[in-house]
PDB file of N, CA and C in Angstrom:
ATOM      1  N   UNK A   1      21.495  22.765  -0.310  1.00  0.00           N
ATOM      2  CA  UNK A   1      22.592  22.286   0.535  1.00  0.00           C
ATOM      3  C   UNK A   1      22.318  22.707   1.971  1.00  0.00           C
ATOM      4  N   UNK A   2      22.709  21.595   3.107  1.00  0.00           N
ATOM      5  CA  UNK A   2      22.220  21.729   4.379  1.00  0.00           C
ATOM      6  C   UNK A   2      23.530  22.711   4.879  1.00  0.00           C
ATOM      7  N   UNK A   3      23.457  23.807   5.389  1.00  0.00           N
ATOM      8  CA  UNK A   3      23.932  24.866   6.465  1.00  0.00           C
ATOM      9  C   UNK A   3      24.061  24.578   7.609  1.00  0.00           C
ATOM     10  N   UNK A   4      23.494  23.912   8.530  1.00  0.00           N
ATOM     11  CA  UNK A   4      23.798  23.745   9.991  1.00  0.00           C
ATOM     12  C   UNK A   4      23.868  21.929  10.006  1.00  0.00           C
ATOM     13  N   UNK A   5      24.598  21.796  11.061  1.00  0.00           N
ATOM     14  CA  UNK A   5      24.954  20.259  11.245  1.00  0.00           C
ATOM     15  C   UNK A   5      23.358  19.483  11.399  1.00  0.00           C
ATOM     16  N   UNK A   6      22.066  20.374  12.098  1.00  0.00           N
ATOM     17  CA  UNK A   6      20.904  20.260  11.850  1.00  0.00           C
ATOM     18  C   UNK A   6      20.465  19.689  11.174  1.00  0.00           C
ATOM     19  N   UNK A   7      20.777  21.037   9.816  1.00  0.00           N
ATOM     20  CA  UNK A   7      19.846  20.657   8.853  1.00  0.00           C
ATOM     21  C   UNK A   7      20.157  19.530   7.889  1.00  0.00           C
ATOM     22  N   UNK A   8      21.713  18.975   8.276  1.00  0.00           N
ATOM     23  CA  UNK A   8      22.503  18.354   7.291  1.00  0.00           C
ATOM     24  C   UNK A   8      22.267  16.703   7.451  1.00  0.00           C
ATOM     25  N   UNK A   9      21.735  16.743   9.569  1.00  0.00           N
ATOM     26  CA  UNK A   9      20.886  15.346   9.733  1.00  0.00           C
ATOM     27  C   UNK A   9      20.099  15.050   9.145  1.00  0.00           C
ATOM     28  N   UNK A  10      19.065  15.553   9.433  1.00  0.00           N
ATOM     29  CA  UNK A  10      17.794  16.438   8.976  1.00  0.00           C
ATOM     30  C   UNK A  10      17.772  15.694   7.286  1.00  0.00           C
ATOM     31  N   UNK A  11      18.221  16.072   6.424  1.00  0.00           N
ATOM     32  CA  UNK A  11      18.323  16.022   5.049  1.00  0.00           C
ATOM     33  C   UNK A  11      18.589  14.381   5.243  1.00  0.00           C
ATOM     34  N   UNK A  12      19.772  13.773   5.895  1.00  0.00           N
ATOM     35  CA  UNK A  12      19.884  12.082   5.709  1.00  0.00           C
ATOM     36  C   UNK A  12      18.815  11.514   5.862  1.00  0.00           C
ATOM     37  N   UNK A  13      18.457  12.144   7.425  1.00  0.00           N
ATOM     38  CA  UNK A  13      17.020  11.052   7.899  1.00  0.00           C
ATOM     39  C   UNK A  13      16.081  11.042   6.945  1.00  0.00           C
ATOM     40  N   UNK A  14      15.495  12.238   6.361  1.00  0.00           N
ATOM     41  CA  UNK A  14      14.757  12.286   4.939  1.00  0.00           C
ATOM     42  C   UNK A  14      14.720  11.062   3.925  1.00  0.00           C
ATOM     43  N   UNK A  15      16.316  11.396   3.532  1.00  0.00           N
ATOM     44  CA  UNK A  15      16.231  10.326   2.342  1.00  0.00           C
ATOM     45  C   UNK A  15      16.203   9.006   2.823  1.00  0.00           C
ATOM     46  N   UNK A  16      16.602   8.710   4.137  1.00  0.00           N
ATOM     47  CA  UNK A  16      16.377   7.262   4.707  1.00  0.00           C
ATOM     48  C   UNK A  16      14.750   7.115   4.574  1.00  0.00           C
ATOM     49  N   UNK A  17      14.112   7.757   5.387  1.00  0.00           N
ATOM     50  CA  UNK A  17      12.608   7.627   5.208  1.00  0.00           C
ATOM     51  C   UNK A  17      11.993   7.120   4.184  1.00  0.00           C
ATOM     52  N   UNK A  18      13.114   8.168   2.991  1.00  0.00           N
ATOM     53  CA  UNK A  18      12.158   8.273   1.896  1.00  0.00           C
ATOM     54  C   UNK A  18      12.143   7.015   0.988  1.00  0.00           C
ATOM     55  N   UNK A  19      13.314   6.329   1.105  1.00  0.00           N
ATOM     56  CA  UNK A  19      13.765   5.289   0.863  1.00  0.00           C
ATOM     57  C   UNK A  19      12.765   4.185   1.252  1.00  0.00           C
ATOM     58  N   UNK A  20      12.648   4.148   2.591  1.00  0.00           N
ATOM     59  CA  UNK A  20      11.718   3.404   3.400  1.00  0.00           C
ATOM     60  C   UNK A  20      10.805   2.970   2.723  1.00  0.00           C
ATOM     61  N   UNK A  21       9.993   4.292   2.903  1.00  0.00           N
ATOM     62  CA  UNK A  21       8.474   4.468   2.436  1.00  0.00           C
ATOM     63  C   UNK A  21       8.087   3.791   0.856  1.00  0.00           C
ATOM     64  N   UNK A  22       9.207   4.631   0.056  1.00  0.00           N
ATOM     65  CA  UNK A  22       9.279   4.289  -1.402  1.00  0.00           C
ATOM     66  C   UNK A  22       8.959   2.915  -1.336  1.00  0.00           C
ATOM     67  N   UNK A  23       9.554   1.653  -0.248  1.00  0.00           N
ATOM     68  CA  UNK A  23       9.712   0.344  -0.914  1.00  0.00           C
ATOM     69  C   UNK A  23       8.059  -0.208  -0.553  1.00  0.00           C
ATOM     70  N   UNK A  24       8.213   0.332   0.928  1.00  0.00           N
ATOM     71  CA  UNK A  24       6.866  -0.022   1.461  1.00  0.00           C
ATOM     72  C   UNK A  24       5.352  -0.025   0.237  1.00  0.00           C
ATOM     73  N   UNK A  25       5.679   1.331  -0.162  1.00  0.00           N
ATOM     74  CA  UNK A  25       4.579   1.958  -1.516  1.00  0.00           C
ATOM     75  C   UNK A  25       4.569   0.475  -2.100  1.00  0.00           C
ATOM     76  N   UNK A  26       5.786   0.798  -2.937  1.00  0.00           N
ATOM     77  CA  UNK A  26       5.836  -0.551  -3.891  1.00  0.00           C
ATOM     78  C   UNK A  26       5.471  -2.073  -3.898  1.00  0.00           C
ATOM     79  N   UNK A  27       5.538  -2.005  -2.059  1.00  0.00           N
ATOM     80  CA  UNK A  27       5.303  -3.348  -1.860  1.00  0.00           C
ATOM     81  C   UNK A  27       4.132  -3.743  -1.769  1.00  0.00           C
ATOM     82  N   UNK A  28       3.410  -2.089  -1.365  1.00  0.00           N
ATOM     83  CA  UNK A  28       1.617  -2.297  -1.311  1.00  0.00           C
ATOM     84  C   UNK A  28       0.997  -2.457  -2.315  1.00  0.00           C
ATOM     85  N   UNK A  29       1.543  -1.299  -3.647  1.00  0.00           N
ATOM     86  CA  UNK A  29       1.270  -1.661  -4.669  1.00  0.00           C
ATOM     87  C   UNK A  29       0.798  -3.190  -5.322  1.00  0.00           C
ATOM     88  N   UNK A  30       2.016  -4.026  -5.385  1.00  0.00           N
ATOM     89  CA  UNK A  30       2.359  -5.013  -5.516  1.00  0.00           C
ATOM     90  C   UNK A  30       1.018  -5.835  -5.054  1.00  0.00           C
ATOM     91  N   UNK A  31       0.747  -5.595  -4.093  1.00  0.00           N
ATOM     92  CA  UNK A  31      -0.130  -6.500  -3.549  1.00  0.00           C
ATOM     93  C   UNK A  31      -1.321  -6.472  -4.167  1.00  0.00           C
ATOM     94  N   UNK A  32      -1.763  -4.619  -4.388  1.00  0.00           N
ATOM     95  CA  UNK A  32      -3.004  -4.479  -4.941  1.00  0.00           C
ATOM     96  C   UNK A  32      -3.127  -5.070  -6.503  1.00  0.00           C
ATOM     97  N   UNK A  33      -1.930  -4.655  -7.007  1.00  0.00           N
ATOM     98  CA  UNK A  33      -2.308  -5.027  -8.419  1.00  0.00           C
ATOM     99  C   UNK A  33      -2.063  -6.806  -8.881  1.00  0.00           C
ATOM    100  N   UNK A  34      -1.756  -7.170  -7.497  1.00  0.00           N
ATOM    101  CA  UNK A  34      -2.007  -8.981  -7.378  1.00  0.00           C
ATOM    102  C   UNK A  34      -3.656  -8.947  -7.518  1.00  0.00           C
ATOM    103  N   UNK A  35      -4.402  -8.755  -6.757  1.00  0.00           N
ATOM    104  CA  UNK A  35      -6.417  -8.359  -6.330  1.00  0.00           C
ATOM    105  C   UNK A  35      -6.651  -7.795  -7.729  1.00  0.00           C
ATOM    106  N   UNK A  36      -6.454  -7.157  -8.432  1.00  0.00           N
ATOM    107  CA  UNK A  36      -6.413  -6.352  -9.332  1.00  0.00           C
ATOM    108  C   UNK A  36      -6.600  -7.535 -11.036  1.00  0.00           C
ATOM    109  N   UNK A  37      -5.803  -8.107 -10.828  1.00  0.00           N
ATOM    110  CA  UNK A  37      -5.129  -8.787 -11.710  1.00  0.00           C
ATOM    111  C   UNK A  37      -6.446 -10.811 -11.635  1.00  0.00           C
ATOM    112  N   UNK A  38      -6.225 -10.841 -10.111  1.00  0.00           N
ATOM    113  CA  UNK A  38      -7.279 -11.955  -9.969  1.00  0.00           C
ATOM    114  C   UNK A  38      -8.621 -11.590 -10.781  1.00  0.00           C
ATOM    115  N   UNK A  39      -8.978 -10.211 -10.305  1.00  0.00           N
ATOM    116  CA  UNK A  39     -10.295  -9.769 -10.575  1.00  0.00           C
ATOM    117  C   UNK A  39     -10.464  -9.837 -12.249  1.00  0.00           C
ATOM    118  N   UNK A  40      -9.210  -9.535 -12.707  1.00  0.00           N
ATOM    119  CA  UNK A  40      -9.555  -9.201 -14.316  1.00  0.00           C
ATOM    120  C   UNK A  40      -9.462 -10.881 -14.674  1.00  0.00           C
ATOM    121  N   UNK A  41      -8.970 -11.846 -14.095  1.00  0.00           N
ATOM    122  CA  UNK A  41      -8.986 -13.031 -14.422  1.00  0.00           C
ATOM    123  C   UNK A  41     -10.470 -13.523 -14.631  1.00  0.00           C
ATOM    124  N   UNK A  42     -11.049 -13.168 -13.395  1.00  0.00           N
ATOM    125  CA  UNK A  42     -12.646 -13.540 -13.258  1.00  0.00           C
ATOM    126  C   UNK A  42     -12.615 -14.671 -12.070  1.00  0.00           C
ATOM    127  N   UNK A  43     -11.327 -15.156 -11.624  1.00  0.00           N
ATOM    128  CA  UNK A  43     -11.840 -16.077 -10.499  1.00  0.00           C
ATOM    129  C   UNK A  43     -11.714 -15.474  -9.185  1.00  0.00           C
ATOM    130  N   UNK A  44     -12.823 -15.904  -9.039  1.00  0.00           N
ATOM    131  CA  UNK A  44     -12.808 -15.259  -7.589  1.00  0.00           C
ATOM    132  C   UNK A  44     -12.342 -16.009  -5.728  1.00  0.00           C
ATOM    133  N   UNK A  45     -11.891 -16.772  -6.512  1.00  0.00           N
ATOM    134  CA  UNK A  45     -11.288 -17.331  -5.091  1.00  0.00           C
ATOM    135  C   UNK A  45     -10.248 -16.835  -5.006  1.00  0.00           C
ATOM    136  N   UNK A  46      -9.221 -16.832  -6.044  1.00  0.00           N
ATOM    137  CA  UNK A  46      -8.195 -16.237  -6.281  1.00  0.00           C
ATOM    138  C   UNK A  46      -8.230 -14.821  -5.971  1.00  0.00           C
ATOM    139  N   UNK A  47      -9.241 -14.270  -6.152  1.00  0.00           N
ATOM    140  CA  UNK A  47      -9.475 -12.601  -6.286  1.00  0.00           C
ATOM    141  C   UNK A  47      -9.250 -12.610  -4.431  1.00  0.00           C
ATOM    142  N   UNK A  48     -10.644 -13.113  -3.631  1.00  0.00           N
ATOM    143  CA  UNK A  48     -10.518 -12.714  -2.132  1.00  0.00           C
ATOM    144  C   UNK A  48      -9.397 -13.306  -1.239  1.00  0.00           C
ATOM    145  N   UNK A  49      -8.502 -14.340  -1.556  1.00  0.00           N
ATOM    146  CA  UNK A  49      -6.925 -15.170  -1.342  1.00  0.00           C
ATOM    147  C   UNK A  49      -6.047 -13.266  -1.362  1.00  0.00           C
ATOM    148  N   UNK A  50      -5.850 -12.996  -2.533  1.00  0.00           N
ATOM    149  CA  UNK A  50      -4.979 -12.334  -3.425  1.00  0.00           C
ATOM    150  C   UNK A  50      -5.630 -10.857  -2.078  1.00  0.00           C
ATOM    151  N   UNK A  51      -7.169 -10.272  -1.953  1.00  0.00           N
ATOM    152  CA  UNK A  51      -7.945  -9.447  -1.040  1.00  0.00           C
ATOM    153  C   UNK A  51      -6.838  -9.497   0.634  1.00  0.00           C
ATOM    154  N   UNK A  52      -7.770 -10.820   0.597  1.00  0.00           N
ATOM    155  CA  UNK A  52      -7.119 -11.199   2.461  1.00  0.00           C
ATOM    156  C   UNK A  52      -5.258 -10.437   2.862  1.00  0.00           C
ATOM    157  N   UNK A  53      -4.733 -11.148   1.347  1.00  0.00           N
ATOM    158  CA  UNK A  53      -3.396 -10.953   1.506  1.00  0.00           C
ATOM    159  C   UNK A  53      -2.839  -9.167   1.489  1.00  0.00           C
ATOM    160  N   UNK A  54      -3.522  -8.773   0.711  1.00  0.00           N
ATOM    161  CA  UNK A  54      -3.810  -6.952   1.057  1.00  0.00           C
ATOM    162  C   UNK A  54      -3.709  -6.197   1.511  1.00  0.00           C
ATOM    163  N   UNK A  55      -5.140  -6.595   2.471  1.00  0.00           N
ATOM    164  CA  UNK A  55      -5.121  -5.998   3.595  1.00  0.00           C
ATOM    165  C   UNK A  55      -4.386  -5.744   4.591  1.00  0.00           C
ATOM    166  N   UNK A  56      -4.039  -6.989   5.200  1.00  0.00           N
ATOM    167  CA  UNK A  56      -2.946  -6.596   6.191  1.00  0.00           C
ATOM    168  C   UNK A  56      -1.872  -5.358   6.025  1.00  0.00           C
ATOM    169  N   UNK A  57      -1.195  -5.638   4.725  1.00  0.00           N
ATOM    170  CA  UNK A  57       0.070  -4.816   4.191  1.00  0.00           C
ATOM    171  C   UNK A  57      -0.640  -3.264   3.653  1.00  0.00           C
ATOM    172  N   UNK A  58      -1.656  -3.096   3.487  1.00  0.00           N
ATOM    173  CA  UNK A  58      -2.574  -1.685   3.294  1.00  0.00           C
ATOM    174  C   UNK A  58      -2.372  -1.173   4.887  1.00  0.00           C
ATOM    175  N   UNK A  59      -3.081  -1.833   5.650  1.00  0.00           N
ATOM    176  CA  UNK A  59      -3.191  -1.532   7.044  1.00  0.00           C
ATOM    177  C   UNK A  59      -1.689  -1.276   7.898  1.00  0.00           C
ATOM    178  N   UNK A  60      -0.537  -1.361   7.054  1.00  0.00           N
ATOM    179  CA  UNK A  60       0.637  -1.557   7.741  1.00  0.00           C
ATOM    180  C   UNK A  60       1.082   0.002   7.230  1.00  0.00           C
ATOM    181  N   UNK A  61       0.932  -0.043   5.981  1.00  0.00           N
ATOM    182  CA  UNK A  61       1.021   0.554   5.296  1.00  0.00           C
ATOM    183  C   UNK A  61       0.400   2.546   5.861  1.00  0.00           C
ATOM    184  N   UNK A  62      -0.949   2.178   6.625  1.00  0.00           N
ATOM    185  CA  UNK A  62      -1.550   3.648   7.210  1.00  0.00           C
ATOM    186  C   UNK A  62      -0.843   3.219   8.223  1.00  0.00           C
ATOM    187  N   UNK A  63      -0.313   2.463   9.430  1.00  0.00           N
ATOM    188  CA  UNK A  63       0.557   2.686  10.913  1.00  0.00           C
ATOM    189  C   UNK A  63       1.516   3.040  10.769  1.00  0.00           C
ATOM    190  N   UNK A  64       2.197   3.231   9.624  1.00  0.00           N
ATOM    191  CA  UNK A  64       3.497   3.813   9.362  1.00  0.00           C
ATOM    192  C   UNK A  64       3.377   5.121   8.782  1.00  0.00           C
ATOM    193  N   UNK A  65       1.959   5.322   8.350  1.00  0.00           N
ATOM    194  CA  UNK A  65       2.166   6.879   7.775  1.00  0.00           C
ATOM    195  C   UNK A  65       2.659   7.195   6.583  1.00  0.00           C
ATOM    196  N   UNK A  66       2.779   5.644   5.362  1.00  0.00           N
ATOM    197  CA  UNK A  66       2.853   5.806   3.771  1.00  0.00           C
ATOM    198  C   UNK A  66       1.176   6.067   3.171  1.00  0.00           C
ATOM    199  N   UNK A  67       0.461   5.307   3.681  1.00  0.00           N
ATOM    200  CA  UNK A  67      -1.112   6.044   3.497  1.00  0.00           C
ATOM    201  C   UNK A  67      -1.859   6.919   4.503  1.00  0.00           C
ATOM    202  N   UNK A  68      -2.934   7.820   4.084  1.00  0.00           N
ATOM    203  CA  UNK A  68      -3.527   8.096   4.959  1.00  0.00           C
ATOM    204  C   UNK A  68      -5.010   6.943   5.060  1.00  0.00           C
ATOM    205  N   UNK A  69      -5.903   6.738   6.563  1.00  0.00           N
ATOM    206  CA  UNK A  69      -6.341   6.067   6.881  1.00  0.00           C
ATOM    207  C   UNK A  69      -8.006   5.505   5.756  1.00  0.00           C
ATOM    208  N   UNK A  70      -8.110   6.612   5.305  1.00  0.00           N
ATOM    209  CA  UNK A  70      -9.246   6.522   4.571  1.00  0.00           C
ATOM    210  C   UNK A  70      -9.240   6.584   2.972  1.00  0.00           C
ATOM    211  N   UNK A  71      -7.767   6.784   3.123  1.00  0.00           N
ATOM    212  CA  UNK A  71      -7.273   6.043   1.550  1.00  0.00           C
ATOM    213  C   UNK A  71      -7.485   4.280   1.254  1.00  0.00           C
ATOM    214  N   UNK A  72      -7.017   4.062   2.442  1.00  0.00           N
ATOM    215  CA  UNK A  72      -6.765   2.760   2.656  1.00  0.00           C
ATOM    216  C   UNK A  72      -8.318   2.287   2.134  1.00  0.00           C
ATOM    217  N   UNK A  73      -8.405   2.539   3.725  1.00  0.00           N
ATOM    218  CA  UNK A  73     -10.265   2.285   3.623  1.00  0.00           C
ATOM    219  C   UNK A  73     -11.171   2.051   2.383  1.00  0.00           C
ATOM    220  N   UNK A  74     -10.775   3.273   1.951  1.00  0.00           N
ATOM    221  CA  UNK A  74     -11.640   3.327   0.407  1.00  0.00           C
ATOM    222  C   UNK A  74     -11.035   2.639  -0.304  1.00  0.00           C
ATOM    223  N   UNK A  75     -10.010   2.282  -1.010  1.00  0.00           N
ATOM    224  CA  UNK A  75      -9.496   1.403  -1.693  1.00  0.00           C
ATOM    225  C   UNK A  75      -9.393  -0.532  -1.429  1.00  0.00           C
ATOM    226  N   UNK A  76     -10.089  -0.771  -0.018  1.00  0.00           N
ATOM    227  CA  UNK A  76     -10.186  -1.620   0.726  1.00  0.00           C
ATOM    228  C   UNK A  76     -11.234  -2.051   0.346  1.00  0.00           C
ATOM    229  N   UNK A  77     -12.431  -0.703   0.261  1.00  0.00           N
ATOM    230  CA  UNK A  77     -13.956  -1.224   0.219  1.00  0.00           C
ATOM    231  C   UNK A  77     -13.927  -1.352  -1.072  1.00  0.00           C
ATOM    232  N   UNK A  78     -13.329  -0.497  -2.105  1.00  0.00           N
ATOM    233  CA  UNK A  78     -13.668  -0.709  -3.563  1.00  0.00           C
ATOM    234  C   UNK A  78     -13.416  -1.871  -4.107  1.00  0.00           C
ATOM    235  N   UNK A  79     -12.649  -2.739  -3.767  1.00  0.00           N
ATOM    236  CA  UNK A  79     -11.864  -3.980  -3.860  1.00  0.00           C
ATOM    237  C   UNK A  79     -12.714  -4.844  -3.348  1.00  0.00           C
ATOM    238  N   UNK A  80     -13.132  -5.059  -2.679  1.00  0.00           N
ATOM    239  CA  UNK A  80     -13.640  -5.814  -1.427  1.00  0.00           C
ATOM    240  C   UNK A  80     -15.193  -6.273  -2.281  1.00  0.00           C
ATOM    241  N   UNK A  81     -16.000  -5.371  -2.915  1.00  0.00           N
ATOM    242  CA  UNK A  81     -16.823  -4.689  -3.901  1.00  0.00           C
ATOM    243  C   UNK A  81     -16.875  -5.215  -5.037  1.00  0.00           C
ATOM    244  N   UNK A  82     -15.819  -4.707  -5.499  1.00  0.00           N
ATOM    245  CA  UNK A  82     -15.691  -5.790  -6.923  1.00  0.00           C
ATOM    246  C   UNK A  82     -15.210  -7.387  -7.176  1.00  0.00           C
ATOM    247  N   UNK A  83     -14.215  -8.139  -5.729  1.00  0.00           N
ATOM    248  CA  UNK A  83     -14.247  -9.047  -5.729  1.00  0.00           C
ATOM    249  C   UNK A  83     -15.796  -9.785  -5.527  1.00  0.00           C
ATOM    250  N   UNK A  84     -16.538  -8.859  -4.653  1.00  0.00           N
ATOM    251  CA  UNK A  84     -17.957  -9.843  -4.360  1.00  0.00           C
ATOM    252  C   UNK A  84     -19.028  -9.925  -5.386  1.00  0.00           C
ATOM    253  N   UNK A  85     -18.736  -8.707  -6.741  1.00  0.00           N
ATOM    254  CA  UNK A  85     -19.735  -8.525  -7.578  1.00  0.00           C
ATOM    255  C   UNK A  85     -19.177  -9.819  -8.673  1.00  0.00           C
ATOM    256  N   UNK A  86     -18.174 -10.509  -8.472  1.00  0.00           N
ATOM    257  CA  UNK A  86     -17.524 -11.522  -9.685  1.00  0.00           C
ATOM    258  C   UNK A  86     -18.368 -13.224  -9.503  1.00  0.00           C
ATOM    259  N   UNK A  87     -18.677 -13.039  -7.774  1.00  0.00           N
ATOM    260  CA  UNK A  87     -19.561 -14.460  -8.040  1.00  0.00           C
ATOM    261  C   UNK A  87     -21.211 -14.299  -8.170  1.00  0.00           C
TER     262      UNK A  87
END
């Protein structure tokens, strides 16, 4: 329990954030396991469509500070990787 009028902001802005972030996650998620899902299909047009669409929202995703930058990255290239090993 927050003690000073401080800490009692402090604690809202949190769960607003956290809120935030949570959907953002989900929404990145979402995206990956779209790429994810092409790939296990085997088509690959669908796979780098499903890629393109990704990225952006990965990359939105580290300017806001729900990923760090080389999470992204790496999960960018691993993807990126296995869509090109399908044709």
């Amino acid at each position: 329990m927050a003690n000073t009028t401080q800490s009692a902001k402090r604690a809202r802005q949190n769960e607003r954030r956290f809120a935030v972030n949570k959907a953002r996650r989900s929404r990145i998620r979402t995206y990956l396991r779209k790429v994810e899902e092409a790939i296990a299909s085997g088509d690959q047009n669908a796979a780098q469509e499903a890629l393109k669409a990704a990225q952006p929202e990965l990359m939105r995703g580290v300017s806001k500070g729900v990923f760090h930058k080389n999470t992204a990255s790496r999960k960018m290239s691993r993807l990126a990787h296995r869509v090109k090993t399908l044709g």
